[in-house]
Protein backbone atom coordinates (compact mmCIF):
# COMPACT_ATOMS: atom_id res chain seq x y z
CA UNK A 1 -8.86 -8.97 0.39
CA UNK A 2 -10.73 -5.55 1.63
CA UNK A 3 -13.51 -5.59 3.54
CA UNK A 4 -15.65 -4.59 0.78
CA UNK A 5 -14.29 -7.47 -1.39
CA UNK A 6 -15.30 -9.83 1.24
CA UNK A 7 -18.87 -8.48 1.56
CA UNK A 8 -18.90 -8.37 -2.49
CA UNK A 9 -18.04 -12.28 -2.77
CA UNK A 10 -20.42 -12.99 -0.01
CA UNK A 11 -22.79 -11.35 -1.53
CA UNK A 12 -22.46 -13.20 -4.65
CA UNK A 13 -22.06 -16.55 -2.83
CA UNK A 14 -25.55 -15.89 -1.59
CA UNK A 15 -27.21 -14.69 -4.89
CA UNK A 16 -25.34 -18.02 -6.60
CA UNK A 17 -26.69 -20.27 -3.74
CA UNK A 18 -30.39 -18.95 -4.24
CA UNK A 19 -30.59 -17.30 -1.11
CA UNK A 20 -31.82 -14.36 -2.58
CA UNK A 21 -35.56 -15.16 -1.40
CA UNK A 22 -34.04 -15.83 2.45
CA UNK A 23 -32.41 -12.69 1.65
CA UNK A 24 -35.21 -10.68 0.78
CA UNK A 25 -37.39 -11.62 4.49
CA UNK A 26 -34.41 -9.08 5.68
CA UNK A 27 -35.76 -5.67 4.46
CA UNK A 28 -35.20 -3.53 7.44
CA UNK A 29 -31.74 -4.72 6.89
CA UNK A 30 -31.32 -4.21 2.77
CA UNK A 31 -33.18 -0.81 3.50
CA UNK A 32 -30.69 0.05 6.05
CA UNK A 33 -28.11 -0.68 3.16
CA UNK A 34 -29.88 1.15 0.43
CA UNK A 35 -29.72 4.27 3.13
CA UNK A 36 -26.04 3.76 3.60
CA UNK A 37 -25.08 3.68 -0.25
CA UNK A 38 -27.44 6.72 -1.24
CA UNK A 39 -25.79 8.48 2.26
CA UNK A 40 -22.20 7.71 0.96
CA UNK A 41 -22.65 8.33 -2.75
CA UNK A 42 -24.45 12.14 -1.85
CA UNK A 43 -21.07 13.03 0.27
CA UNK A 44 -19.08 11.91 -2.05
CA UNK A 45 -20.71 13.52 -4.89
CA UNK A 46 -21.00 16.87 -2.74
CA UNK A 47 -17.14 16.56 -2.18
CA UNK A 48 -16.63 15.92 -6.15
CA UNK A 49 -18.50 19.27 -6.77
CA UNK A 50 -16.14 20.66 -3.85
CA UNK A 51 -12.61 19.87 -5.52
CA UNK A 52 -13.93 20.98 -8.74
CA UNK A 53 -13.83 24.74 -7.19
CA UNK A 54 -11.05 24.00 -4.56
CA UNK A 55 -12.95 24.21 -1.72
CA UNK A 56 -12.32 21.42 1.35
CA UNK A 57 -14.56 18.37 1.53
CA UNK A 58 -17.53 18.65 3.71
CA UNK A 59 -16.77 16.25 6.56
CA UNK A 60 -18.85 13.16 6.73
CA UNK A 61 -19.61 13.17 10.71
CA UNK A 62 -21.26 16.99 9.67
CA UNK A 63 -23.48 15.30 6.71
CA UNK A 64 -24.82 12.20 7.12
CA UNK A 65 -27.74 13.35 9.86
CA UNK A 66 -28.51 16.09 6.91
CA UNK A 67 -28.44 13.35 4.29
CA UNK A 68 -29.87 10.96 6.50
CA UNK A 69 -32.98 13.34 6.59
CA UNK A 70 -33.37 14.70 3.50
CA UNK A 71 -33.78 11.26 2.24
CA UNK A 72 -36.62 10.66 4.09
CA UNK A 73 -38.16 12.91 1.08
CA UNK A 74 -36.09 12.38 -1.28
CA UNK A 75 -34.23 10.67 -3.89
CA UNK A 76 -30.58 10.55 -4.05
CA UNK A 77 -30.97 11.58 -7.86
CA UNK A 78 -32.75 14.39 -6.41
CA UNK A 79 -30.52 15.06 -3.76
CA UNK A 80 -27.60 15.18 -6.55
CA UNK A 81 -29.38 17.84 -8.36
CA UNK A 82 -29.63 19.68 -4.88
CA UNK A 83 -26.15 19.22 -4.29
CA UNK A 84 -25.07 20.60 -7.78
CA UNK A 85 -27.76 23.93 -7.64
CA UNK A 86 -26.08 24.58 -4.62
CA UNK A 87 -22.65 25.06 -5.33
CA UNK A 88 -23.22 28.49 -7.32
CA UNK A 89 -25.35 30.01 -4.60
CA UNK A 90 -22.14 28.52 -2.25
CA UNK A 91 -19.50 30.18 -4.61
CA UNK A 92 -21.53 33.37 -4.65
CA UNK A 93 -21.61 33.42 -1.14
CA UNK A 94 -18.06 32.56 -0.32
CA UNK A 95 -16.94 35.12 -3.39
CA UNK A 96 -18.85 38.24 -1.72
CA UNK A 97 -17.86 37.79 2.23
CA UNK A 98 -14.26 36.58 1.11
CA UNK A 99 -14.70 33.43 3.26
CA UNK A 100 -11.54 31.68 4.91
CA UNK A 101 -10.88 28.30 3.26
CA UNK A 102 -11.35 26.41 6.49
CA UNK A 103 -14.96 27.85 6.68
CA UNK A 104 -16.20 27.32 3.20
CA UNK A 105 -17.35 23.64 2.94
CA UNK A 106 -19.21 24.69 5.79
CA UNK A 107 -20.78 27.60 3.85
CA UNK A 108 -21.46 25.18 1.28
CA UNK A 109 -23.29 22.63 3.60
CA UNK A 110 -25.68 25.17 5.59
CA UNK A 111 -26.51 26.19 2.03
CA UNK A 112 -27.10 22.81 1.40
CA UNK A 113 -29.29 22.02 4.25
CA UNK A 114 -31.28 25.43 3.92
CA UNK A 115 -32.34 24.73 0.47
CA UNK A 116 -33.27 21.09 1.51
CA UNK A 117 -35.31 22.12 4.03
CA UNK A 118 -36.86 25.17 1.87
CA UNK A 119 -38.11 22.39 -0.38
CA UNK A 120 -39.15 19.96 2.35
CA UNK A 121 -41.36 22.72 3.98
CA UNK A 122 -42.93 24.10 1.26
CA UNK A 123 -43.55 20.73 -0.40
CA UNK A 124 -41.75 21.33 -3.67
CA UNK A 125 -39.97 18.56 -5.64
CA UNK A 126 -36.74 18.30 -6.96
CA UNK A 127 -35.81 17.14 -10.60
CA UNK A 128 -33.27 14.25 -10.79
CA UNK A 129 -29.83 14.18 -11.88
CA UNK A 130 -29.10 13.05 -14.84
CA UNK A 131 -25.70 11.16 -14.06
CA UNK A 132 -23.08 12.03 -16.82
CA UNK A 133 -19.55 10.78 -17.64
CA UNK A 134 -16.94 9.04 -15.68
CA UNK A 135 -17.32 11.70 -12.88
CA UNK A 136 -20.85 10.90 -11.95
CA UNK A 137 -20.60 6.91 -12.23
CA UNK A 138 -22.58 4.68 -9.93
CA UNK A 139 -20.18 2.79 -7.60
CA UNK A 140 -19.70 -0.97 -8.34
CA UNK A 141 -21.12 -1.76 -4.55
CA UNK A 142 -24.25 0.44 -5.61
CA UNK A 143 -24.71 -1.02 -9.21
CA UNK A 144 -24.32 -4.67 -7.77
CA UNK A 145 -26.62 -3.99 -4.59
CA UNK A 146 -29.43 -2.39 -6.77
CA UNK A 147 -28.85 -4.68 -9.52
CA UNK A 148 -28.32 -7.88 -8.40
CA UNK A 149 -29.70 -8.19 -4.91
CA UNK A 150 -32.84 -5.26 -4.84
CA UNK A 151 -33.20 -6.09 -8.68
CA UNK A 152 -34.52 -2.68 -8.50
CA UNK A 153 -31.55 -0.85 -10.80
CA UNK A 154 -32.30 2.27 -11.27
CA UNK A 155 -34.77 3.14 -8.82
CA UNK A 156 -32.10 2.60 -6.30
CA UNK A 157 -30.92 6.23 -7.15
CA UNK A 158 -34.80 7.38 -8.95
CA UNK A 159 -36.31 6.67 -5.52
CA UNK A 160 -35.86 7.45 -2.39
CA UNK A 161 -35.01 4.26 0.11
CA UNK A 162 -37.88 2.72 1.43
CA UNK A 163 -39.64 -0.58 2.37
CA UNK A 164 -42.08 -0.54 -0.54
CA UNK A 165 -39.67 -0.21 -3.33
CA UNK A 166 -37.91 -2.93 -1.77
CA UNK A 167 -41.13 -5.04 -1.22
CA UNK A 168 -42.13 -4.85 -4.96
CA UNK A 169 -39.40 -7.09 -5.56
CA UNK A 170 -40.10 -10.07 -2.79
């Protein structure tokens, strides 16, 4: 069994024991979580967008301490919809300088981060992502995290991670 498949039956060992009460004195710990999954899920979803146009993924050690900020403001709905706006300014960009491949997912991420931090100092919100089709789907770790331990479903990718999301459920 995979690591993940471990944590999954634990998981649901715990929720089928009752535990979830013990479980929810931990929320440092299930907000740490709810961090990791929106981190993960906004790479990945940046490196979907990437293959779509043929461009390398963005590497993960380069993006989670832009992720990791950004969603101290925001969503990862919202940082989905700032991941897809990007990718035409990206392509525009690559397209007029005739970027080398092996520079252009890092064209794409300073984009990225520019435009997150564009709206983050001039207070401006973004609109969610809708998620659509089998290409946008929630992961099953996400959709059993926010549905069965946070009991929070949705909001897990409507809000942005924080202690009193988390603390409306306790």
């Amino acid at each position: 069994m995979s690591k993940e498949g471990e944590y999954l039956t634990f998981a649901k060992d715990l929720l089928a024991n009752n535990y979830s009460n013990e479980l929810m004195t931990c929320k440092e710990e299930l907000l740490d979580i709810w961090t990791s999954i929106s981190i993960y899920e906004t790479i990945e979803f940046i490196n979907h967008q990437l293959k779509r146009v043929k461009i390398d993924p963005v590497p993960y050690v380069t993006a989670i301490p832009i992720i990791t900020r950004f969603l101290e403001h925001y969503s990862t709905g919202q940082l989905w919809s700032l991941a897809y706006r990007t990718m035409q300014k990206a392509c525009e960009v690559i397209l007029a300088i005739d970027a080398q491949e092996t520079i252009r997912s890092t064209i794409y991420l300073d984009l990225f981060m520019q435009k997150g931090i564009q709206h983050i100092n001039n207070d401006w919100n973004l609109k969610l992502f809708e998620r659509w089709g089998f290409q946008c789907r929630q992961s099953d770790y996400s959709k059993f995290f926010f549905n069965q331990v946070l009991a929070i479903y949705d909001e897990g990718f409507t809000n942005k991670p924080s202690l009193s999301v988390i603390g409306n459920q306790a």
